[in-house]
N, C-alpha and C. Protein backbone atom coordinates (compact mmCIF):
# COMPACT_ATOMS: atom_id res chain seq x y z
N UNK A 1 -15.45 -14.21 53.69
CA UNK A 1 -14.53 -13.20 53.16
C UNK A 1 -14.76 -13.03 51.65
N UNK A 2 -14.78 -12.04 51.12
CA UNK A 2 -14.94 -11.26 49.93
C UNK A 2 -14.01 -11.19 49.12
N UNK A 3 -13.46 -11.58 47.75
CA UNK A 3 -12.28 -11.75 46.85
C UNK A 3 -11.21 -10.59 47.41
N UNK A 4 -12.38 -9.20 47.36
CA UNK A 4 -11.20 -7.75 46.94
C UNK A 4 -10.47 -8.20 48.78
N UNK A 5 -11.32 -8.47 49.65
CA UNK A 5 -10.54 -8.55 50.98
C UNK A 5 -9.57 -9.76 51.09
N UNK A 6 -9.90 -10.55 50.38
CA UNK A 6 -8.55 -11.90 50.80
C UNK A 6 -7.37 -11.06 49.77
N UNK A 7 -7.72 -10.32 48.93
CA UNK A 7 -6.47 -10.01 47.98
C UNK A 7 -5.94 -8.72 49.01
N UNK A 8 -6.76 -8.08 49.08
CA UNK A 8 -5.93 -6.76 50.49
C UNK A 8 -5.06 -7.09 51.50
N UNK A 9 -5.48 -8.49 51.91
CA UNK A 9 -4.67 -8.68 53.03
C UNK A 9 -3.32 -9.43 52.61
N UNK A 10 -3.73 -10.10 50.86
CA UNK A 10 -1.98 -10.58 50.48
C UNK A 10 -1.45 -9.43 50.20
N UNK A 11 -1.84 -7.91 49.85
CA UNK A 11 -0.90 -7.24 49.04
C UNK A 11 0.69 -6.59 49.38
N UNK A 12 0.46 -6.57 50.84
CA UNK A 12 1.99 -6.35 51.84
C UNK A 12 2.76 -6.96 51.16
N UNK A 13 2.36 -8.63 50.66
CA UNK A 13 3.51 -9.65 51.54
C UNK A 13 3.73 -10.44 49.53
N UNK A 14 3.06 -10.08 48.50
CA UNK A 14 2.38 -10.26 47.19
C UNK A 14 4.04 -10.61 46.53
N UNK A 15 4.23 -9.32 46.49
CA UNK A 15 5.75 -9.23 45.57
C UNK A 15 7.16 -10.50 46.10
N UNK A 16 6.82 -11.07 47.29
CA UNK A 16 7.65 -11.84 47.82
C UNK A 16 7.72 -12.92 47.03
N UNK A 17 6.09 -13.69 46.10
CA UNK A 17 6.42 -14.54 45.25
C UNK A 17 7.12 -14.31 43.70
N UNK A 18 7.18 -13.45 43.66
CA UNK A 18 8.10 -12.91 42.42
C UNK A 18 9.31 -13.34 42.15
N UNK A 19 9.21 -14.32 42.31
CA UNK A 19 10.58 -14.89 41.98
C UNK A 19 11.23 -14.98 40.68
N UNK A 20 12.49 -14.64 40.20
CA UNK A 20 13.30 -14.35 39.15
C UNK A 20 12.30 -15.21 37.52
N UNK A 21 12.28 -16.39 37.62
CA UNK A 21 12.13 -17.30 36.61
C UNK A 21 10.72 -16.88 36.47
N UNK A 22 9.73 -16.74 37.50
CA UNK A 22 8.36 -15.88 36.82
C UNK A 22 8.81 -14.83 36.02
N UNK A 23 9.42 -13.80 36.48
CA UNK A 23 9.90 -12.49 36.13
C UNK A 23 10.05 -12.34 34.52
N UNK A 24 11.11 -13.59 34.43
CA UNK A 24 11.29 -13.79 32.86
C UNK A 24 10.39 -14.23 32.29
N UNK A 25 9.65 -15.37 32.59
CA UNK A 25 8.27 -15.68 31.83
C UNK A 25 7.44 -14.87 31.29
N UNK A 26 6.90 -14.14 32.36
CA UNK A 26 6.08 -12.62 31.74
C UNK A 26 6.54 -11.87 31.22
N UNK A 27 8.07 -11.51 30.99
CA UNK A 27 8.52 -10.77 30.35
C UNK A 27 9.02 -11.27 28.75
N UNK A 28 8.77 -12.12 28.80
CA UNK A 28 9.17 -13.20 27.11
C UNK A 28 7.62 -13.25 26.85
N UNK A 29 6.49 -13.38 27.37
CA UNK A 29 5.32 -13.42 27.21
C UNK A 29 4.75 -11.63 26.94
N UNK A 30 5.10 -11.18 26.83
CA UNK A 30 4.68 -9.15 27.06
C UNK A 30 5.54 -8.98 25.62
N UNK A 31 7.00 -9.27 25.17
CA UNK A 31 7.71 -9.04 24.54
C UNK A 31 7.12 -9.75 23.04
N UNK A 32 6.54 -11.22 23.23
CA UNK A 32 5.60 -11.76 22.43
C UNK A 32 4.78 -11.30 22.03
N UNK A 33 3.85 -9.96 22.43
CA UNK A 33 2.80 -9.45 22.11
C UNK A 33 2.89 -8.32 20.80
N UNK A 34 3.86 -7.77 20.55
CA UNK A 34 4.07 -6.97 19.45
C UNK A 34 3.15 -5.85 19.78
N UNK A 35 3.43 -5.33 21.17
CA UNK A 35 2.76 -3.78 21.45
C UNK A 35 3.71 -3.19 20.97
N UNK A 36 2.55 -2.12 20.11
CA UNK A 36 3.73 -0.65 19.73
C UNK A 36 3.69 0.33 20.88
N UNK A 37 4.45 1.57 20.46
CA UNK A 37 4.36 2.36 21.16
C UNK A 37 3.20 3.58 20.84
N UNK A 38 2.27 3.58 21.68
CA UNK A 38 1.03 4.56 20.93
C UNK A 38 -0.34 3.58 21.45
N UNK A 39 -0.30 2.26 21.84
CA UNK A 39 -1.22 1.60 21.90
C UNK A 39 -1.55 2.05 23.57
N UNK A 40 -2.99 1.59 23.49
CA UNK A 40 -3.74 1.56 24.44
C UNK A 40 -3.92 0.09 25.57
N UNK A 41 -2.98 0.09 26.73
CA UNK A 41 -2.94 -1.61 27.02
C UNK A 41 -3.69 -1.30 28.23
N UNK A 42 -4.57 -2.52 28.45
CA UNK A 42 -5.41 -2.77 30.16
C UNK A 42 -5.28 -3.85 30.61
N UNK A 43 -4.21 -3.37 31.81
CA UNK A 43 -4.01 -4.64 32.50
C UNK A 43 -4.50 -4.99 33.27
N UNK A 44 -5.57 -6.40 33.19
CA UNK A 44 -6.21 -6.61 34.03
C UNK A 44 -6.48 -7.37 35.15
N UNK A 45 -6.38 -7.17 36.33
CA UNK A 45 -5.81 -7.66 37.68
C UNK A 45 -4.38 -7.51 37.93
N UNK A 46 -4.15 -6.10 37.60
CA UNK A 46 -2.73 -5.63 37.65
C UNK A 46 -1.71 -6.02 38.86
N UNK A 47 -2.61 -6.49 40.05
CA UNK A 47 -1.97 -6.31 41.17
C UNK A 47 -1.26 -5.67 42.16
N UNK A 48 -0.20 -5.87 42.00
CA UNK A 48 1.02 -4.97 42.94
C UNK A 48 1.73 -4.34 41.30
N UNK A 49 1.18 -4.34 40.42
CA UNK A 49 1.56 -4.18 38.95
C UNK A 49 3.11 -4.55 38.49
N UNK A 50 3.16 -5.95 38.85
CA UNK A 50 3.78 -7.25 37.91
C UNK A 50 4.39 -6.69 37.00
N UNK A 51 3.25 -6.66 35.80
CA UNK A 51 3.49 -6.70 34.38
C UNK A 51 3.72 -4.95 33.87
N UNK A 52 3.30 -4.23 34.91
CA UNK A 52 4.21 -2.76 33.99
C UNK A 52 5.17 -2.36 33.68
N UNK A 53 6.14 -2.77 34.11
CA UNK A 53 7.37 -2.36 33.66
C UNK A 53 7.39 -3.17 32.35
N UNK A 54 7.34 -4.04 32.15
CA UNK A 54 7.33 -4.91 30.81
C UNK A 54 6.11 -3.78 30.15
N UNK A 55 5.52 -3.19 30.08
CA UNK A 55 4.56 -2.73 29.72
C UNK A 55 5.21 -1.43 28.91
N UNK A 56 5.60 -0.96 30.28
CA UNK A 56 6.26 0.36 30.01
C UNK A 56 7.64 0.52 28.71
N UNK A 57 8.33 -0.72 29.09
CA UNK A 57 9.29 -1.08 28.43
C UNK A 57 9.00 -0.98 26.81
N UNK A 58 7.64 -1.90 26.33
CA UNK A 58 7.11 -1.77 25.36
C UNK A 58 6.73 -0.46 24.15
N UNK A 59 6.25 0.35 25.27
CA UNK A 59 5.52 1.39 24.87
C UNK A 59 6.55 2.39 24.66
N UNK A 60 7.68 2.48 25.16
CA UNK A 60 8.77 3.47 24.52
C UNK A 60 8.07 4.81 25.49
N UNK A 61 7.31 5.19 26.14
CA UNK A 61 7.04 5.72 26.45
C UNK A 61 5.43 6.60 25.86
N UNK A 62 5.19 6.22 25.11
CA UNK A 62 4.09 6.56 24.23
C UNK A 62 2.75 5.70 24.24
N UNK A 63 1.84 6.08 24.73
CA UNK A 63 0.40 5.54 24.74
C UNK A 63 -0.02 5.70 25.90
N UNK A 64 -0.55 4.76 26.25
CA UNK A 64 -1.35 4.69 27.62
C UNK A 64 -1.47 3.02 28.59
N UNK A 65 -1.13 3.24 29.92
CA UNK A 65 -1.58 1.48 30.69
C UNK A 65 -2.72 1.70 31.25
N UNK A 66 -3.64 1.05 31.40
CA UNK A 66 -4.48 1.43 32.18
C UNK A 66 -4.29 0.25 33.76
N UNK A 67 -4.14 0.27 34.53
CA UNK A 67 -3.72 -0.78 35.52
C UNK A 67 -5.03 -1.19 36.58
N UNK A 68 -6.09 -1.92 35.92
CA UNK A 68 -7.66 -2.30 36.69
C UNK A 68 -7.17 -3.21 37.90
N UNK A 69 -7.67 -3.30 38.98
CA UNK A 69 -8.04 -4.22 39.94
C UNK A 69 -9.32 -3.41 40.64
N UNK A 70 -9.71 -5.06 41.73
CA UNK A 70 -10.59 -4.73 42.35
C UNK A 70 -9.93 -4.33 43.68
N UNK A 71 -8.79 -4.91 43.64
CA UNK A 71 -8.18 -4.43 45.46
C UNK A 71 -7.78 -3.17 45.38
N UNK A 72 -7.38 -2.52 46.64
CA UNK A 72 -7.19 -0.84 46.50
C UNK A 72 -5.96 -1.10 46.66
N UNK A 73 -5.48 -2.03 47.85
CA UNK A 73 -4.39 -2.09 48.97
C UNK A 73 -3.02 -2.76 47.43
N UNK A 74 -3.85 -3.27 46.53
CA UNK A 74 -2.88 -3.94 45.74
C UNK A 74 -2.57 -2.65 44.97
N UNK A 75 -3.39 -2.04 44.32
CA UNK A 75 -2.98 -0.86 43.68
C UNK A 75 -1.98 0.05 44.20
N UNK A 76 -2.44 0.16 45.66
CA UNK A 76 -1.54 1.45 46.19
C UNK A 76 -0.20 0.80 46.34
N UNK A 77 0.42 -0.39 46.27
CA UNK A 77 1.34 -1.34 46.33
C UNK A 77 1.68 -1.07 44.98
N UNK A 78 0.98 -0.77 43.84
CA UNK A 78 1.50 -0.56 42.47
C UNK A 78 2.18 0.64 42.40
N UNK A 79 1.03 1.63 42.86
CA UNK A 79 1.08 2.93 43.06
C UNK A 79 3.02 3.45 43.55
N UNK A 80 2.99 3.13 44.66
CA UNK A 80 4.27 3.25 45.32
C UNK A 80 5.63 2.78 44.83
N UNK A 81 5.16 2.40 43.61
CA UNK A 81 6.40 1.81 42.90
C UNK A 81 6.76 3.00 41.27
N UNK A 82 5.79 4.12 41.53
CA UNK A 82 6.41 5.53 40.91
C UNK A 82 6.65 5.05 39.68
N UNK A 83 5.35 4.99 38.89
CA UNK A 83 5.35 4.06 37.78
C UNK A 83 5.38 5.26 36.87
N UNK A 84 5.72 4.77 35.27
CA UNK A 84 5.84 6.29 34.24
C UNK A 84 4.66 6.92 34.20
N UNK A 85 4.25 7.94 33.89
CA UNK A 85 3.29 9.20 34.03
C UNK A 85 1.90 8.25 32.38
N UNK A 86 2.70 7.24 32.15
CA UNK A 86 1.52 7.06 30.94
C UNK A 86 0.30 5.57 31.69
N UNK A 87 0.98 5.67 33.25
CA UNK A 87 -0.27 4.42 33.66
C UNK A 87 -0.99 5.41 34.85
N UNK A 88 -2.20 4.56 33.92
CA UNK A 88 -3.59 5.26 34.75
C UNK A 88 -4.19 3.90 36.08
N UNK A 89 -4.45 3.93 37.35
CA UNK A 89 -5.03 3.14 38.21
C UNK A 89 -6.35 3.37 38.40
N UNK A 90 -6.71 2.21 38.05
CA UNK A 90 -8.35 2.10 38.58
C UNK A 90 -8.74 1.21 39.24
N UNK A 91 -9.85 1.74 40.37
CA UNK A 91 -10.21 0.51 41.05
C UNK A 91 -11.37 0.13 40.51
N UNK A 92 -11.41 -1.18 40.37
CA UNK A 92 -12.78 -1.57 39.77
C UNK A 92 -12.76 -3.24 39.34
N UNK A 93 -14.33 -3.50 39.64
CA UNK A 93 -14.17 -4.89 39.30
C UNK A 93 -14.32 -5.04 37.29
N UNK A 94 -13.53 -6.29 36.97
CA UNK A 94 -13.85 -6.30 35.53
C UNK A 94 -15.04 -6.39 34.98
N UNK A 95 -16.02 -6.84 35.83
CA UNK A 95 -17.57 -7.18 35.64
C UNK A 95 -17.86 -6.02 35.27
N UNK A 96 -17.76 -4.79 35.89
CA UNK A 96 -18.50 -3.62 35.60
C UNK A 96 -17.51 -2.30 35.48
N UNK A 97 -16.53 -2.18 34.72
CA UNK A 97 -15.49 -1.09 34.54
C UNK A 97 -16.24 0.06 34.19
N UNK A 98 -15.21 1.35 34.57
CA UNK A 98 -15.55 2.46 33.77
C UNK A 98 -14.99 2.70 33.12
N UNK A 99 -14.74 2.34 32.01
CA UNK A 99 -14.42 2.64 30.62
C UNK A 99 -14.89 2.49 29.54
N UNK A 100 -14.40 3.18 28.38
CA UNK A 100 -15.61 3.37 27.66
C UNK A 100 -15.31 2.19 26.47
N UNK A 101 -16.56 2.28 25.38
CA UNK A 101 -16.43 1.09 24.69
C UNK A 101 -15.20 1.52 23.40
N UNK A 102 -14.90 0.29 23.24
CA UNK A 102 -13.82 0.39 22.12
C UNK A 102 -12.34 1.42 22.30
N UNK A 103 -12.11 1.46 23.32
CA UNK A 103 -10.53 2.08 23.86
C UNK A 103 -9.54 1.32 24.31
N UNK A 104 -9.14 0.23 23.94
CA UNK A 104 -8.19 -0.40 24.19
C UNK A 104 -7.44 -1.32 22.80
N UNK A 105 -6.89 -1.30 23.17
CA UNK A 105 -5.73 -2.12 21.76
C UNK A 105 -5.49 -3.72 22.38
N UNK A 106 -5.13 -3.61 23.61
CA UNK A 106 -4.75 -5.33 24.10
C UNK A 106 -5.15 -4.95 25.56
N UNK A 107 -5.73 -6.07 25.83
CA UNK A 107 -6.53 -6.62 27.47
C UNK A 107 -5.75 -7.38 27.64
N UNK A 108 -4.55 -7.51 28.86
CA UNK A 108 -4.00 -8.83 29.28
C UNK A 108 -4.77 -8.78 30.55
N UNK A 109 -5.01 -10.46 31.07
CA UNK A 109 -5.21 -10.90 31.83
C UNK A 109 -3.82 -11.92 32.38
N UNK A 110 -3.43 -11.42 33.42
CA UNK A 110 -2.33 -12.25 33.60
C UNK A 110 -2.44 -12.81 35.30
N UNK A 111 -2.65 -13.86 35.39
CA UNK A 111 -2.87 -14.75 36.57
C UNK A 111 -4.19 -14.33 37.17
N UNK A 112 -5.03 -13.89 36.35
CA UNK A 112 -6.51 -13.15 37.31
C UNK A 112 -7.68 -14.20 36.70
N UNK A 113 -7.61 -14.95 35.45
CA UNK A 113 -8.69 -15.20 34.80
C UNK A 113 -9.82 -16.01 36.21
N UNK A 114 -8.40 -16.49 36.50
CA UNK A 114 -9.50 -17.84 37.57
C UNK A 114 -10.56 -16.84 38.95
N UNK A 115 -10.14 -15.67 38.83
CA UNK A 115 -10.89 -15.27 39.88
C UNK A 115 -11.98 -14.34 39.10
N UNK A 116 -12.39 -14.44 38.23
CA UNK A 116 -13.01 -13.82 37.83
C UNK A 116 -14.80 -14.50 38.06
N UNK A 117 -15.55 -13.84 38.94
CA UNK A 117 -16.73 -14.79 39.29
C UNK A 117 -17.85 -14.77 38.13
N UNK A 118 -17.71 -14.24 37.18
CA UNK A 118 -18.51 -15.02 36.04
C UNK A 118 -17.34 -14.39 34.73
N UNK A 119 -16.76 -15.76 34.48
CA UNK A 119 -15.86 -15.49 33.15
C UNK A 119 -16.37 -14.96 31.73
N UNK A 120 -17.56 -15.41 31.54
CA UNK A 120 -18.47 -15.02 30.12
C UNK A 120 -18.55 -13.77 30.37
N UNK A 121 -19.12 -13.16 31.74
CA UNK A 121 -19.68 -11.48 31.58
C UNK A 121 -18.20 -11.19 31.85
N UNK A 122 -17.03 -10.94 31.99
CA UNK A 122 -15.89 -10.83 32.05
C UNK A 122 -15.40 -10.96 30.84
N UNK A 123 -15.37 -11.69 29.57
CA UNK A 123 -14.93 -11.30 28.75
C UNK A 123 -15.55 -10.53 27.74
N UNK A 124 -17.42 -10.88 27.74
CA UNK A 124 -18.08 -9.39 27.13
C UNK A 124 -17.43 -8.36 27.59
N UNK A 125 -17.42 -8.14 28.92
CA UNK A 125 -16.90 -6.66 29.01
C UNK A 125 -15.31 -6.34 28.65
N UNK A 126 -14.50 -6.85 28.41
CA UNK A 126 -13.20 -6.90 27.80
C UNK A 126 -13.56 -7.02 26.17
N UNK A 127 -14.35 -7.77 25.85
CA UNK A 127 -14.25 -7.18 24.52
C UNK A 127 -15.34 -5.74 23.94
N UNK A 128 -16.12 -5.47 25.25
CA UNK A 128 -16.44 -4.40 25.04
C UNK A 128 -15.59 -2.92 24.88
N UNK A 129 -14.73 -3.26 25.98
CA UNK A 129 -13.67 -2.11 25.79
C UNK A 129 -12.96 -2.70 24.83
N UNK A 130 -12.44 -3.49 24.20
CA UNK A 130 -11.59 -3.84 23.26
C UNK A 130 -11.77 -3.15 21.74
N UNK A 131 -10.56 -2.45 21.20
CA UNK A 131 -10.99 -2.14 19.65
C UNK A 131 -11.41 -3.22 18.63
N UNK A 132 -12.20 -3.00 17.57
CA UNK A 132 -12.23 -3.91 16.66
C UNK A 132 -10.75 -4.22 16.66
N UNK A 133 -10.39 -6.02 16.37
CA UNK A 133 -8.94 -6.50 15.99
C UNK A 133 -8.29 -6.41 16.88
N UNK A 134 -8.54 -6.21 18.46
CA UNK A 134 -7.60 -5.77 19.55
C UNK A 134 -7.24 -7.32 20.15
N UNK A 135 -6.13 -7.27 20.92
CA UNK A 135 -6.25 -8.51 21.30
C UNK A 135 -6.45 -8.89 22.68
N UNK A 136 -7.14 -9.87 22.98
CA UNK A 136 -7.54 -10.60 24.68
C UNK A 136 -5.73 -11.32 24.96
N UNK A 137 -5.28 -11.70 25.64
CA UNK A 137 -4.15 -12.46 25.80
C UNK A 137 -4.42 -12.54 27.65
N UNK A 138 -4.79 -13.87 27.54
CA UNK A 138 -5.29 -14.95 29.21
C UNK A 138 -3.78 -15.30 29.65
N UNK A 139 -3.03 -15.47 30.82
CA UNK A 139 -1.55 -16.21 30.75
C UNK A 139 -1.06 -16.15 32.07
N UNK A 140 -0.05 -17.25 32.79
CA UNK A 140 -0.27 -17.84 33.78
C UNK A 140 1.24 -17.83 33.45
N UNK A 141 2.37 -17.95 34.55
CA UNK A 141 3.94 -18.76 34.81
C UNK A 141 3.33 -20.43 35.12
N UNK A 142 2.46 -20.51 35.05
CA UNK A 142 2.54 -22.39 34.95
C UNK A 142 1.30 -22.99 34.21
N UNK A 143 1.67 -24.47 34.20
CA UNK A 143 0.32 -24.88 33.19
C UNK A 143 -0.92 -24.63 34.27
N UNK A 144 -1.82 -25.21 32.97
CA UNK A 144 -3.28 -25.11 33.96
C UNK A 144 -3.64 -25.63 35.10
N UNK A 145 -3.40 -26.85 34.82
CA UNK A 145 -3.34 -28.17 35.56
C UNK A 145 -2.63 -28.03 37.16
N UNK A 146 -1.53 -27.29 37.14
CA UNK A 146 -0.93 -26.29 38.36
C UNK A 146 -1.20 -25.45 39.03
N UNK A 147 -1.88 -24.99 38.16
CA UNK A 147 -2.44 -23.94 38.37
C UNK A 147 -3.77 -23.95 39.29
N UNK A 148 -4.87 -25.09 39.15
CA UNK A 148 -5.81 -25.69 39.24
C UNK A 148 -5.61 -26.29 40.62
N UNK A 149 -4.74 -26.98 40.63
CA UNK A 149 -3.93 -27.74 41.70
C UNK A 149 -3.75 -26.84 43.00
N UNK A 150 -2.86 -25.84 42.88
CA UNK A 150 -2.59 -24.58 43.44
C UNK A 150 -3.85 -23.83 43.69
N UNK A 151 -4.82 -23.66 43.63
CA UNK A 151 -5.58 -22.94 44.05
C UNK A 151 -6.55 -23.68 45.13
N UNK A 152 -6.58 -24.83 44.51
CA UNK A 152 -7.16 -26.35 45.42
C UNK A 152 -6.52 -26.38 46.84
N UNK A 153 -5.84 -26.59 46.78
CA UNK A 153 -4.76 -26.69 48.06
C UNK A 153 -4.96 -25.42 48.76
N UNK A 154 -5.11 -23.88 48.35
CA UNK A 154 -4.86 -23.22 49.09
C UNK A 154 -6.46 -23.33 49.68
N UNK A 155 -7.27 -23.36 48.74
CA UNK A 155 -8.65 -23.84 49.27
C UNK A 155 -9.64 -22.63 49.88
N UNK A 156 -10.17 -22.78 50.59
CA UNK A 156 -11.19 -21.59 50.94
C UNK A 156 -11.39 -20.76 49.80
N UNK A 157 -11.97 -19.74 49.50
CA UNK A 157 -12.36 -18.47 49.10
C UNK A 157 -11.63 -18.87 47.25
N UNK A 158 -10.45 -19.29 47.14
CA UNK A 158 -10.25 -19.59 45.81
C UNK A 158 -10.68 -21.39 45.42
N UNK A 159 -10.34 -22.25 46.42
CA UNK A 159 -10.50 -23.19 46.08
C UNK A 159 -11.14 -23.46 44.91
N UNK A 160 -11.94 -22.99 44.38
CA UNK A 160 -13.22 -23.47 42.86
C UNK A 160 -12.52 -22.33 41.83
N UNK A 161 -11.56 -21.13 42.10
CA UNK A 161 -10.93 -20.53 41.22
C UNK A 161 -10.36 -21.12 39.86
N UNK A 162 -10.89 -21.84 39.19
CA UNK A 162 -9.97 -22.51 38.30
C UNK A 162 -10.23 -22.22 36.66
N UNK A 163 -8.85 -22.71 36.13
CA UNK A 163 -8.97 -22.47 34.39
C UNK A 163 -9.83 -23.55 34.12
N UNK A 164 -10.77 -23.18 32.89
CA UNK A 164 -11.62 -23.87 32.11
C UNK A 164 -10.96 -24.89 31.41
N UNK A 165 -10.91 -26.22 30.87
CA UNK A 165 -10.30 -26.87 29.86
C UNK A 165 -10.36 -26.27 28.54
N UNK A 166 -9.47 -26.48 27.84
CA UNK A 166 -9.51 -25.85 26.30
C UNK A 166 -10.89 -25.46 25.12
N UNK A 167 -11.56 -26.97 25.53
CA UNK A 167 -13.01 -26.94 24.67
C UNK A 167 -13.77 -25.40 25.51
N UNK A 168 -13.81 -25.80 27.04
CA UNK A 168 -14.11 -24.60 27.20
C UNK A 168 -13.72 -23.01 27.15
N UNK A 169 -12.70 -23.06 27.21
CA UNK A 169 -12.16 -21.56 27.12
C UNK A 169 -12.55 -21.35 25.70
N UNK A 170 -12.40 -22.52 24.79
CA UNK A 170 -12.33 -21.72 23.21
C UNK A 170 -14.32 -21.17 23.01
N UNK A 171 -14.92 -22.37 23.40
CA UNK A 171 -16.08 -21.71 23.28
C UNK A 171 -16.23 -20.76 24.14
N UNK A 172 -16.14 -20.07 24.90
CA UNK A 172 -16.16 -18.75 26.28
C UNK A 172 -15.70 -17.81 25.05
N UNK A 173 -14.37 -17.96 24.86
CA UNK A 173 -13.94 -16.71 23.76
C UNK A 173 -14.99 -16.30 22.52
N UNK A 174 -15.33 -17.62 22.20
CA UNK A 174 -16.03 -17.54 20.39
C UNK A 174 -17.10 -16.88 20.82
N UNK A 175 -18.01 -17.37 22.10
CA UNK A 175 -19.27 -16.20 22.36
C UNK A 175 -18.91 -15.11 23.24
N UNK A 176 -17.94 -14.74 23.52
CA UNK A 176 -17.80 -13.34 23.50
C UNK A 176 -17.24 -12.62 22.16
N UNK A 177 -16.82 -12.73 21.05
CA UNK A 177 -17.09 -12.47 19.79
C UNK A 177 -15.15 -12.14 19.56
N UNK A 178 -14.79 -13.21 20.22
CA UNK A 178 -13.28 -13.56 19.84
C UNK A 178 -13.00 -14.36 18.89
N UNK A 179 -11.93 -14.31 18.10
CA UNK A 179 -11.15 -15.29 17.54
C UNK A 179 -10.35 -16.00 17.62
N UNK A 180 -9.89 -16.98 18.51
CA UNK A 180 -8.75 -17.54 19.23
C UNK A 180 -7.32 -17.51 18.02
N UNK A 181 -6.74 -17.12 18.19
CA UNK A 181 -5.05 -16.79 17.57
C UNK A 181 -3.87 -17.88 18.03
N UNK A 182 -3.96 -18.03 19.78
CA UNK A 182 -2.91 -19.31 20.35
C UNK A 182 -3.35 -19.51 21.63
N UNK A 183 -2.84 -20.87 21.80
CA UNK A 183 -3.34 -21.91 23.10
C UNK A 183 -1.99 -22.79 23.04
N UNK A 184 -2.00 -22.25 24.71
CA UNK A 184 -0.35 -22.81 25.14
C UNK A 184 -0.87 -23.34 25.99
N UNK A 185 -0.32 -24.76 26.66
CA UNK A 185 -0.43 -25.12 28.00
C UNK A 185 0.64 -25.91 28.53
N UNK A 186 2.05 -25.38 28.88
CA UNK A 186 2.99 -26.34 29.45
C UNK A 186 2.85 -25.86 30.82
N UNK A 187 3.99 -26.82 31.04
CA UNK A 187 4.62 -26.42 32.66
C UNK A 187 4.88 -25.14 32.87
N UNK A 188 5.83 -24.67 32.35
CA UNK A 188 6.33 -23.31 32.61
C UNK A 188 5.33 -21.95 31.90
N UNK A 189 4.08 -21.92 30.98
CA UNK A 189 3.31 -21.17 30.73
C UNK A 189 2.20 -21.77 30.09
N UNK A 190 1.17 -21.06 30.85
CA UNK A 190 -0.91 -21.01 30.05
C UNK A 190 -0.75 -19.65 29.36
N UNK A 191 -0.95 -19.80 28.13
CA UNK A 191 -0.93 -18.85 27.31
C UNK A 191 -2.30 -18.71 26.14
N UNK A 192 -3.78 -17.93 26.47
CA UNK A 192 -4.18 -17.77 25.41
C UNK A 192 -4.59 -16.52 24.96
N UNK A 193 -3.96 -16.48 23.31
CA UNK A 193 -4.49 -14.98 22.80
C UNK A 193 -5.79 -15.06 21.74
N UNK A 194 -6.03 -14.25 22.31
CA UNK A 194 -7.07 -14.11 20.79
C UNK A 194 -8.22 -12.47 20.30
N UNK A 195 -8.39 -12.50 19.12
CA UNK A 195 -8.38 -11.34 18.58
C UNK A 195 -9.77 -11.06 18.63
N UNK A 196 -10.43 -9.97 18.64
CA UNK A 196 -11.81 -9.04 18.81
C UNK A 196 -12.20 -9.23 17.59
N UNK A 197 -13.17 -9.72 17.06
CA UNK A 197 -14.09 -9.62 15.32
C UNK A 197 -14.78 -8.51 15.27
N UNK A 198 -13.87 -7.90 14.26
CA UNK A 198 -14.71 -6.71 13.75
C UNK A 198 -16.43 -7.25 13.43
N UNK A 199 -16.87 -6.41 13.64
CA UNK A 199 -18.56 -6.75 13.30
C UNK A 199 -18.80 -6.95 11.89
């Protein structure tokens, strides 16, 4: 089985783990980000799209979401939730997007990093679309270590899905031509941001 197909067949049943105390996490984590209204945000592995309303909330209504996945079935699950007229859906893997270079203000990745099957060409291409100074922000409702754990257990097809340790993520960022800004890792949130170097 194929990532985009094990994620099609959760997307029915997806929103059921949404439970309240995630809800707030991502939403104290989105509110942390200091998006204005006017910015350009890509959310990436949007899902059943989680994080737009926090998105939307942000933006006052002004700018643009762009909402990437590779599943369709998760999108149209986004889709159906009659989101504001400023988010755009795309299907597409992050490896190879269509978008163009330097149009985005902030890339969140929120609970997708671990499935990403080569993380280095995954964040070139995020900081390819990224503006000079834009920011990457990686982030999870639990630590790594849980996270890691949790994907183990469910096993098959994600089983090897996992976050990098710190030494590694920071070097992953620095050669994709990031600046790391913050590195969180408790129980209740994996949090890392970090900023695009102007050339």
């Amino acid at each position: 089985m194929e990532l985009q197909e094990y994620f099609d067949q959760l997307a029915p049943n997806w929103d059921t783990e949404l439970v309240p105390e995630k809800l707030e996490r991502l939403e104290y984590i989105v509110r942390g980000l200091h998006i204005e209204p006017g910015y350009c945000v890509l959310d990436v592995g949007t899902g059943t799209g989680v994080l737009l309303p926090f998105l939307i909330a942000e933006l006052r209504g002004e700018g643009r979401i762009i909402a990437l996945d590779l599943s369709a079935k998760m999108l149209a699950q986004a889709r159906a939730k009659n989101c504001a007229p400023i988010v755009d859906f795309v299907q597409a893997d992050v490896l190879a997007t269509p978008l163009a270079d330097s149009c985005v203000d902030i890339a969140v990745c929120n609970g997708v990093f671990p499935h990403f099957s080569d993380k280095v060409k995954a964040l070139n291409e995020i900081a390819r679309i990224l503006k000079n100074n834009g920011l990457l922000v990686i982030c999870h409702t639990m630590s790594r270590q849980m996270l890691n754990e949790l994907h183990q257990s469910i096993g098959g097809i994600v089983a090897m899905d996992l976050l990098p340790d710190e030494a590694e993520m920071r070097e992953m960022i620095a050669l994709a031509g990031f600046a790391p800004v913050h590195f969180e890792d408790t129980p209740h949130r994996y949090l890392v941001i970090a900023r695009k170097r102007a050339p």
